[in-house]
PDB file of N, CA and C in Angstrom:
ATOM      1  N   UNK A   1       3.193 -12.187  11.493  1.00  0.00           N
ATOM      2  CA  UNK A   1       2.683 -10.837  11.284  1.00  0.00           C
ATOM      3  C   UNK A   1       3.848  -9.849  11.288  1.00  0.00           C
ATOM      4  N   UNK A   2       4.030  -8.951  10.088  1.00  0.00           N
ATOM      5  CA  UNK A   2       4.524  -7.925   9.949  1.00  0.00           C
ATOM      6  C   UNK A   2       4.317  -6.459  10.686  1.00  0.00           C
ATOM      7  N   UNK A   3       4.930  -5.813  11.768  1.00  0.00           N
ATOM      8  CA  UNK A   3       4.688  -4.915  12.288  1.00  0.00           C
ATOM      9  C   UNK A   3       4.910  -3.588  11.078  1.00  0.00           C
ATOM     10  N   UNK A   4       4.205  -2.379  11.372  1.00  0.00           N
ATOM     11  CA  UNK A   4       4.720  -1.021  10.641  1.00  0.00           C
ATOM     12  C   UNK A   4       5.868  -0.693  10.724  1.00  0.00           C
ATOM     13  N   UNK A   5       7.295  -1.398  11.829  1.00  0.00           N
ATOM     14  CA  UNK A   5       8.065  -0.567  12.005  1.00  0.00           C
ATOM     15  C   UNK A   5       9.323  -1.937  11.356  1.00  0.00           C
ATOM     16  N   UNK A   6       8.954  -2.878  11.347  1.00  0.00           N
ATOM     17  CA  UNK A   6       9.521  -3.950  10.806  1.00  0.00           C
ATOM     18  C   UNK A   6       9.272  -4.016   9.590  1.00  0.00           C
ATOM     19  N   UNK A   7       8.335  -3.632   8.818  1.00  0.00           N
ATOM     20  CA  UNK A   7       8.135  -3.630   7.331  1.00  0.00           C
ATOM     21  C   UNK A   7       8.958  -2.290   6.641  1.00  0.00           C
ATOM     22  N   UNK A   8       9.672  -1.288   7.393  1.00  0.00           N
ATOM     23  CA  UNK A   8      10.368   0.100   7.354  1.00  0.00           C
ATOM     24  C   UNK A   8       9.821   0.116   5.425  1.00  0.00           C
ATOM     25  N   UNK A   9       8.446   0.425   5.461  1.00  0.00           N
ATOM     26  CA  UNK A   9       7.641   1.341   4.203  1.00  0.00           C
ATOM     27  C   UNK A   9       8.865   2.756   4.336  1.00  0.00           C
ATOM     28  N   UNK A  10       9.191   3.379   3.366  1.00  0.00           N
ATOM     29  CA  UNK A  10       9.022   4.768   3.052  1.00  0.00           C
ATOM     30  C   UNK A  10       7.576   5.769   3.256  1.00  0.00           C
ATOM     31  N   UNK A  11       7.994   6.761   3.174  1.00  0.00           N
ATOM     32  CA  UNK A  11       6.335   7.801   3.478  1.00  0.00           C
ATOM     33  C   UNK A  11       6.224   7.856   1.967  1.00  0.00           C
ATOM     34  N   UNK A  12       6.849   7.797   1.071  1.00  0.00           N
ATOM     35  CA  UNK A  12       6.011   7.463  -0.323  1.00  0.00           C
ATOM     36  C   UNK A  12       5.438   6.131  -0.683  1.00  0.00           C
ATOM     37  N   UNK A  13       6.103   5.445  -0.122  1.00  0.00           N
ATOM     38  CA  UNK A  13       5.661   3.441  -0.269  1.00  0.00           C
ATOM     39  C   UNK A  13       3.969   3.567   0.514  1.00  0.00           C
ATOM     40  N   UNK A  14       4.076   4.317   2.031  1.00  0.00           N
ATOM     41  CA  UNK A  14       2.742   4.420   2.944  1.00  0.00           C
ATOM     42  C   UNK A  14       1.990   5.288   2.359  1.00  0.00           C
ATOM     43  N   UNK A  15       2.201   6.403   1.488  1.00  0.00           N
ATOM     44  CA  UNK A  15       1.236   6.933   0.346  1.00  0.00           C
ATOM     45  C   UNK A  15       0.874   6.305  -0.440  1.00  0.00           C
ATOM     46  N   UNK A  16       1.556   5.632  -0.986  1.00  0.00           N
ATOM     47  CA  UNK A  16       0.993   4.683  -2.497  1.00  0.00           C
ATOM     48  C   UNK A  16      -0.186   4.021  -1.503  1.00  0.00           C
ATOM     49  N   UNK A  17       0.902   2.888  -0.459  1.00  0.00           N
ATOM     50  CA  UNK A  17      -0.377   1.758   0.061  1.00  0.00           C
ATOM     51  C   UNK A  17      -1.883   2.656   0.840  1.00  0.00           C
ATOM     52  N   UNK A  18      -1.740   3.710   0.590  1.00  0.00           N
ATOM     53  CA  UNK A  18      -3.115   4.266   1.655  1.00  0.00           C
ATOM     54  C   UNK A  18      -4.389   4.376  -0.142  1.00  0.00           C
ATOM     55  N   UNK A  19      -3.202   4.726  -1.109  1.00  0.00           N
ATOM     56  CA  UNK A  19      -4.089   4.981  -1.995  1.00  0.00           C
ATOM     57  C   UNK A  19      -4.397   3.456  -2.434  1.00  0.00           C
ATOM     58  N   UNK A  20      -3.889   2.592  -2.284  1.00  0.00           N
ATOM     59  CA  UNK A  20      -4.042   1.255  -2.871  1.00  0.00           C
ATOM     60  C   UNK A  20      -5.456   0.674  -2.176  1.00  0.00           C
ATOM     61  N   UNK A  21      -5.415   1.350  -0.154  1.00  0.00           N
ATOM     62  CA  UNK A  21      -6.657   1.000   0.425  1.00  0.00           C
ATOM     63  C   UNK A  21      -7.714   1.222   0.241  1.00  0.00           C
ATOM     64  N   UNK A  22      -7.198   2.582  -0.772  1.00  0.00           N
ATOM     65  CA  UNK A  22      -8.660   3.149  -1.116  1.00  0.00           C
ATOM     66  C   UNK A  22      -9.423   3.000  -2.658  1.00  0.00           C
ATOM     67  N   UNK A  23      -8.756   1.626  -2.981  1.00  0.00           N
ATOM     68  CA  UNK A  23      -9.307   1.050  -3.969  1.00  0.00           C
ATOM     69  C   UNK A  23      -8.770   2.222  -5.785  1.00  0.00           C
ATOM     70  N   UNK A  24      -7.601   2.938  -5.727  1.00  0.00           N
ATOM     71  CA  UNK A  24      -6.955   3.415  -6.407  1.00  0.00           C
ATOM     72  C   UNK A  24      -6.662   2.521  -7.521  1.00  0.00           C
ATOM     73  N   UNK A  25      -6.233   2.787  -8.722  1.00  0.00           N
ATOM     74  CA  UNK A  25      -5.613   1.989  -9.493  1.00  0.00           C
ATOM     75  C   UNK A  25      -4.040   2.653  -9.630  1.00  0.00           C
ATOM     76  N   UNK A  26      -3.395   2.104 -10.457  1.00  0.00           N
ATOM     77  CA  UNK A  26      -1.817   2.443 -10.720  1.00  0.00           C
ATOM     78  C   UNK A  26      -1.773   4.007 -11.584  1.00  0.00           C
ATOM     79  N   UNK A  27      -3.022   3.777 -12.498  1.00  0.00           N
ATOM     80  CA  UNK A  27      -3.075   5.329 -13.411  1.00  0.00           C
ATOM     81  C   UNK A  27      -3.602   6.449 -12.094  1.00  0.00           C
ATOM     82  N   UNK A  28      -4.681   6.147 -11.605  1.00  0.00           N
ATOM     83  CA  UNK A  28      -5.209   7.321 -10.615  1.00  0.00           C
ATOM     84  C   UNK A  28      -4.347   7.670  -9.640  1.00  0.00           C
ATOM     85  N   UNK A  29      -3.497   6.503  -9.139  1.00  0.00           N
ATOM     86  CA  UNK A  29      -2.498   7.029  -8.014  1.00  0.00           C
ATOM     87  C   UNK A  29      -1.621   7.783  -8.136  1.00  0.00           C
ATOM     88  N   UNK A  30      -0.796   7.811 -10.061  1.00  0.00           N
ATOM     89  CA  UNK A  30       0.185   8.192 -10.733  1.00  0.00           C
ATOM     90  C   UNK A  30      -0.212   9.756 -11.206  1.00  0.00           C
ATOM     91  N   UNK A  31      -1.671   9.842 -11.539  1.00  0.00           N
ATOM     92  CA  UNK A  31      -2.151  10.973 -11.442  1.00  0.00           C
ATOM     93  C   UNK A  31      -2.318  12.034 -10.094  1.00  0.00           C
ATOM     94  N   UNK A  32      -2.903  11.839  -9.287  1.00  0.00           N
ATOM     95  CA  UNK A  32      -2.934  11.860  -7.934  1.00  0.00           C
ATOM     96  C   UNK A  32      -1.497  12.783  -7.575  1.00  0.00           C
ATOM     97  N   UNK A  33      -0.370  11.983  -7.795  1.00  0.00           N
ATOM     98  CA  UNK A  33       0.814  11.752  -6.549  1.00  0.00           C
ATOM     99  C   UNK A  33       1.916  12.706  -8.033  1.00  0.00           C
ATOM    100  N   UNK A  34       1.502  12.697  -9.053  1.00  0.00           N
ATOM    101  CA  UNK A  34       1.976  13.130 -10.262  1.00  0.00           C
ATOM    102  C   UNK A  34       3.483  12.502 -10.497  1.00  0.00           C
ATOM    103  N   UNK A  35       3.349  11.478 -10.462  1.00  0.00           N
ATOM    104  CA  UNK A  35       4.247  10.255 -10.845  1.00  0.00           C
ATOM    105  C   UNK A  35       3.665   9.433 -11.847  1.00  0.00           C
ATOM    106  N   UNK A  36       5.073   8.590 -13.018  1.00  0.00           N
ATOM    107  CA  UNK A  36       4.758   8.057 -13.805  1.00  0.00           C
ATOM    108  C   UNK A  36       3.724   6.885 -13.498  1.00  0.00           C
ATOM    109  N   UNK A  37       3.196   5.832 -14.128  1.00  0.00           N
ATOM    110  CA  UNK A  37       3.012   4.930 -13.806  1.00  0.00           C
ATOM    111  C   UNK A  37       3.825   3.603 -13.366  1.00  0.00           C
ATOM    112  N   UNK A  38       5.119   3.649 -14.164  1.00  0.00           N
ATOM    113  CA  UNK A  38       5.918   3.112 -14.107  1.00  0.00           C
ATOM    114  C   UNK A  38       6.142   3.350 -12.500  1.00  0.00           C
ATOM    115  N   UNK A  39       7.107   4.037 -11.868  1.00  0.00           N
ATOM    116  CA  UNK A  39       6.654   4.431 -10.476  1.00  0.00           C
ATOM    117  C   UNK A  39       6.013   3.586  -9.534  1.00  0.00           C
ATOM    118  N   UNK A  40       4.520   4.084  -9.537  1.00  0.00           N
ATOM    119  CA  UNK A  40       3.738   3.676  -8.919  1.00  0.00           C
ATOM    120  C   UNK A  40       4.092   2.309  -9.003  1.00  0.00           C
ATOM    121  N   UNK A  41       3.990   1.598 -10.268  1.00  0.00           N
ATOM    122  CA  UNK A  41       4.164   0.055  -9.903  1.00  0.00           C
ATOM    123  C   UNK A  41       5.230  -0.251  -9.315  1.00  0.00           C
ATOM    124  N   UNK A  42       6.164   0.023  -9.634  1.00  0.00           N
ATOM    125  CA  UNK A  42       7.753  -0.207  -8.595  1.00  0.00           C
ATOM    126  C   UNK A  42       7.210   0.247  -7.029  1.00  0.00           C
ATOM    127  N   UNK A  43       6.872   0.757  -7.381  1.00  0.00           N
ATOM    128  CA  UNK A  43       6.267   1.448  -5.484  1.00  0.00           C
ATOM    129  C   UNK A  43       5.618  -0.031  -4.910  1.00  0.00           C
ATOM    130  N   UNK A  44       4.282  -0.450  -5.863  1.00  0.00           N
ATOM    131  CA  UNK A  44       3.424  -1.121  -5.435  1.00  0.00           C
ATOM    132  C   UNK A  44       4.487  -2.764  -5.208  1.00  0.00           C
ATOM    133  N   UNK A  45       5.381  -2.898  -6.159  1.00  0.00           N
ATOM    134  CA  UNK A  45       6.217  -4.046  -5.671  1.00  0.00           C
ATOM    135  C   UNK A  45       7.223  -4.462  -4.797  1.00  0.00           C
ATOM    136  N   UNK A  46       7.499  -2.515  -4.628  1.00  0.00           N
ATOM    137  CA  UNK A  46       8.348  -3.084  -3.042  1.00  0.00           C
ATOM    138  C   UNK A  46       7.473  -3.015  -2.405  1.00  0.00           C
ATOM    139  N   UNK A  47       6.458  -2.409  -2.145  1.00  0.00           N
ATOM    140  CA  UNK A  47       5.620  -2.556  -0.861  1.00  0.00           C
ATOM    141  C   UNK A  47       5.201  -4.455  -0.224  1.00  0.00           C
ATOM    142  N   UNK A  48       4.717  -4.509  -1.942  1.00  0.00           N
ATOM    143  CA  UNK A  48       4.350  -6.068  -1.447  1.00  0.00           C
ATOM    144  C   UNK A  48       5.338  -6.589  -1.423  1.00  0.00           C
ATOM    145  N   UNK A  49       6.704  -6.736  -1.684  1.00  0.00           N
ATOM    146  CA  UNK A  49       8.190  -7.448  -1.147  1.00  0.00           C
ATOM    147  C   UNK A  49       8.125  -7.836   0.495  1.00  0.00           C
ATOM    148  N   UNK A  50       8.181  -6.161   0.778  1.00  0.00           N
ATOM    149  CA  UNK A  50       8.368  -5.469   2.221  1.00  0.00           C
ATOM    150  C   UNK A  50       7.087  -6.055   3.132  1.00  0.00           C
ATOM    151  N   UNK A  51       6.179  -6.383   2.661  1.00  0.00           N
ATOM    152  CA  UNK A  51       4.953  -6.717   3.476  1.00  0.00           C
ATOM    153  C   UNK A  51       4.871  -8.222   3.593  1.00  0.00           C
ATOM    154  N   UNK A  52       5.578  -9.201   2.500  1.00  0.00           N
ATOM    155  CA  UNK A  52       5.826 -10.593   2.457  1.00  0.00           C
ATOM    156  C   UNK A  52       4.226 -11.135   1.828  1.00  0.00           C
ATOM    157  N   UNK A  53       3.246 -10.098   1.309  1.00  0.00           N
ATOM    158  CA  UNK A  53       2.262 -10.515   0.796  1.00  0.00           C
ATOM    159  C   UNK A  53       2.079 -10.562  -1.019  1.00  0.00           C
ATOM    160  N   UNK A  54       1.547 -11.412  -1.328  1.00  0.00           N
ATOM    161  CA  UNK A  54       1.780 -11.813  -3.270  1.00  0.00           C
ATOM    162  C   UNK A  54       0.938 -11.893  -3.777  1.00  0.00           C
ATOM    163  N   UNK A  55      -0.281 -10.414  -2.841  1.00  0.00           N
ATOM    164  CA  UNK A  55      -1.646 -10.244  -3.492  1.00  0.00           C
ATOM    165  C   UNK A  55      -1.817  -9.229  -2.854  1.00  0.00           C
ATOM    166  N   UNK A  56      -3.042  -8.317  -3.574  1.00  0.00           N
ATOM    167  CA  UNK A  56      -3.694  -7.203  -2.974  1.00  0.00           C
ATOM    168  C   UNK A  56      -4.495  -8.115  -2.020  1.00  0.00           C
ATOM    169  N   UNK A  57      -4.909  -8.921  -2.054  1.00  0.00           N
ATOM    170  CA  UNK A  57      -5.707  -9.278  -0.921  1.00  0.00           C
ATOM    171  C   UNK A  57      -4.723  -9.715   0.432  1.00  0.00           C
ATOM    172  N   UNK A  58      -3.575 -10.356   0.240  1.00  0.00           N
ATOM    173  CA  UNK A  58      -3.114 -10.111   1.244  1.00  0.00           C
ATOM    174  C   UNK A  58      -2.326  -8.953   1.750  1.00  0.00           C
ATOM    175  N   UNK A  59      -1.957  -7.879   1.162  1.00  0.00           N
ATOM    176  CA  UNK A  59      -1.586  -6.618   1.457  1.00  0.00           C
ATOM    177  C   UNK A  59      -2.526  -6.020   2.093  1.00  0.00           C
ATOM    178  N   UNK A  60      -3.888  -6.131   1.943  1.00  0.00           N
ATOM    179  CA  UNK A  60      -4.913  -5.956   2.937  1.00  0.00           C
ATOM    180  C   UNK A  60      -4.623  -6.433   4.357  1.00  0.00           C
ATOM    181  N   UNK A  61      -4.644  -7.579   3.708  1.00  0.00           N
ATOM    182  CA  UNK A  61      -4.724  -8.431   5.502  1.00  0.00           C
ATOM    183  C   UNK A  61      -3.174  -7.604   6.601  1.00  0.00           C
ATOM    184  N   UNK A  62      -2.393  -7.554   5.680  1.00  0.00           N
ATOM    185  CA  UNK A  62      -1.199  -7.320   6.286  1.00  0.00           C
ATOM    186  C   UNK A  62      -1.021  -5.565   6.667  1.00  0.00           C
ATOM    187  N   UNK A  63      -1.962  -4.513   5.727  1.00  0.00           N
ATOM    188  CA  UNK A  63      -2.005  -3.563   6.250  1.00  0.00           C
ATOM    189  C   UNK A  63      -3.160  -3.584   7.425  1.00  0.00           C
ATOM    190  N   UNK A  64      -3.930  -4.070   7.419  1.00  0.00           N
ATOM    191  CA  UNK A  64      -4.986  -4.562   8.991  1.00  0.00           C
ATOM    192  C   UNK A  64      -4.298  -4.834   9.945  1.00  0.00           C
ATOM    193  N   UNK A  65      -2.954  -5.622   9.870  1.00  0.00           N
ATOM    194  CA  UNK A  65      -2.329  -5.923  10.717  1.00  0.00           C
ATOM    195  C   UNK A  65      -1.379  -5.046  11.199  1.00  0.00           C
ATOM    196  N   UNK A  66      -1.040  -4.333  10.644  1.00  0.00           N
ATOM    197  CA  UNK A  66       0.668  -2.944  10.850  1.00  0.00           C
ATOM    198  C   UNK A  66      -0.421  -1.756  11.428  1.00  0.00           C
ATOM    199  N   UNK A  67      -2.271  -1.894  10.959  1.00  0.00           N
ATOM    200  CA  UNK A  67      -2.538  -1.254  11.505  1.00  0.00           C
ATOM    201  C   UNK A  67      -2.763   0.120  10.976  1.00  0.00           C
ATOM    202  N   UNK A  68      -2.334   0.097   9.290  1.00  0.00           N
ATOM    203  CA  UNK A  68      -3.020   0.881   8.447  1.00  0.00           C
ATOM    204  C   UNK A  68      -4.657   1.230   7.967  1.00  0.00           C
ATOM    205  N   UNK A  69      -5.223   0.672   8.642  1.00  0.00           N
ATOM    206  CA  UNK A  69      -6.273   0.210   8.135  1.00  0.00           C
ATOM    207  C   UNK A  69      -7.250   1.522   9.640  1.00  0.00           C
ATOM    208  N   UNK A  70      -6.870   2.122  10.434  1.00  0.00           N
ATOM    209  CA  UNK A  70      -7.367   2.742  11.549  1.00  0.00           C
ATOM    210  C   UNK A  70      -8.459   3.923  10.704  1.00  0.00           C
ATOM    211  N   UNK A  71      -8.948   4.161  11.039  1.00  0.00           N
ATOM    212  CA  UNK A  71     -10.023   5.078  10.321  1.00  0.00           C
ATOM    213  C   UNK A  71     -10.491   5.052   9.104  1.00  0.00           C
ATOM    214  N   UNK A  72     -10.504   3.931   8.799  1.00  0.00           N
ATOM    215  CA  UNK A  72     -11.109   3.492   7.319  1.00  0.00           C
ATOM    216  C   UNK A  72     -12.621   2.679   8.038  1.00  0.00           C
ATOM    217  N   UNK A  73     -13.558   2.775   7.468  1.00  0.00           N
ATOM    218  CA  UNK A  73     -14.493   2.746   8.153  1.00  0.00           C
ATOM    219  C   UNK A  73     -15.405   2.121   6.981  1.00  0.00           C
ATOM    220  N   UNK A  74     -15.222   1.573   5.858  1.00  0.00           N
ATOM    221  CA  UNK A  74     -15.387   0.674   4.782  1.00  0.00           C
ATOM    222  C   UNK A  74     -14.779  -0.968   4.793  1.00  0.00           C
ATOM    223  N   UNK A  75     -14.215  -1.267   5.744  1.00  0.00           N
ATOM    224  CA  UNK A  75     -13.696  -2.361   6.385  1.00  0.00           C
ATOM    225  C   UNK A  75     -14.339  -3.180   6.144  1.00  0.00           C
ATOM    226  N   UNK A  76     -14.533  -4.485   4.986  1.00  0.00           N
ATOM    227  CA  UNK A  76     -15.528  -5.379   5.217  1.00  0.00           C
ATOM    228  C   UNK A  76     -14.451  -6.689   5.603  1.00  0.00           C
TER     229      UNK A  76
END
């Protein structure tokens, strides 16, 4: 398990991944955050580098675990 402070996200990398929790796509986030798309995906691939996960489903599991996941209340 990857801690939050061992995975050292950027506060734009922990923006992207909050919008990623919230079921965002790469265009809405890019809109959103008013960044290209291009961007966003580079965002979304270091994150999953940095998290050691090689899926949105495990970027889930692994933000549950760092503990991103605290007041999300859609948790299945």
């Amino acid at each position: 398990m990857i801690t939050k402070k061992e995975q050292n996200l950027t506060k734009r990398e922990e923006e992207i991944l909050h919008y990623i929790l919230d079921e965002h796509t790469s265009t809405e986030i890019a809109t959103i955050t008013q960044l290209s798309v291009r961007t966003v995906e580079t965002h979304r691939k270091h994150i999953l580098k940095k998290t050691n996960a090689k899926t949105v489903v495990g970027l889930v599991k692994q933000a549950i675990n760092m503990g991103f996941m605290k007041g999300y209340s859609r948790v299945v």
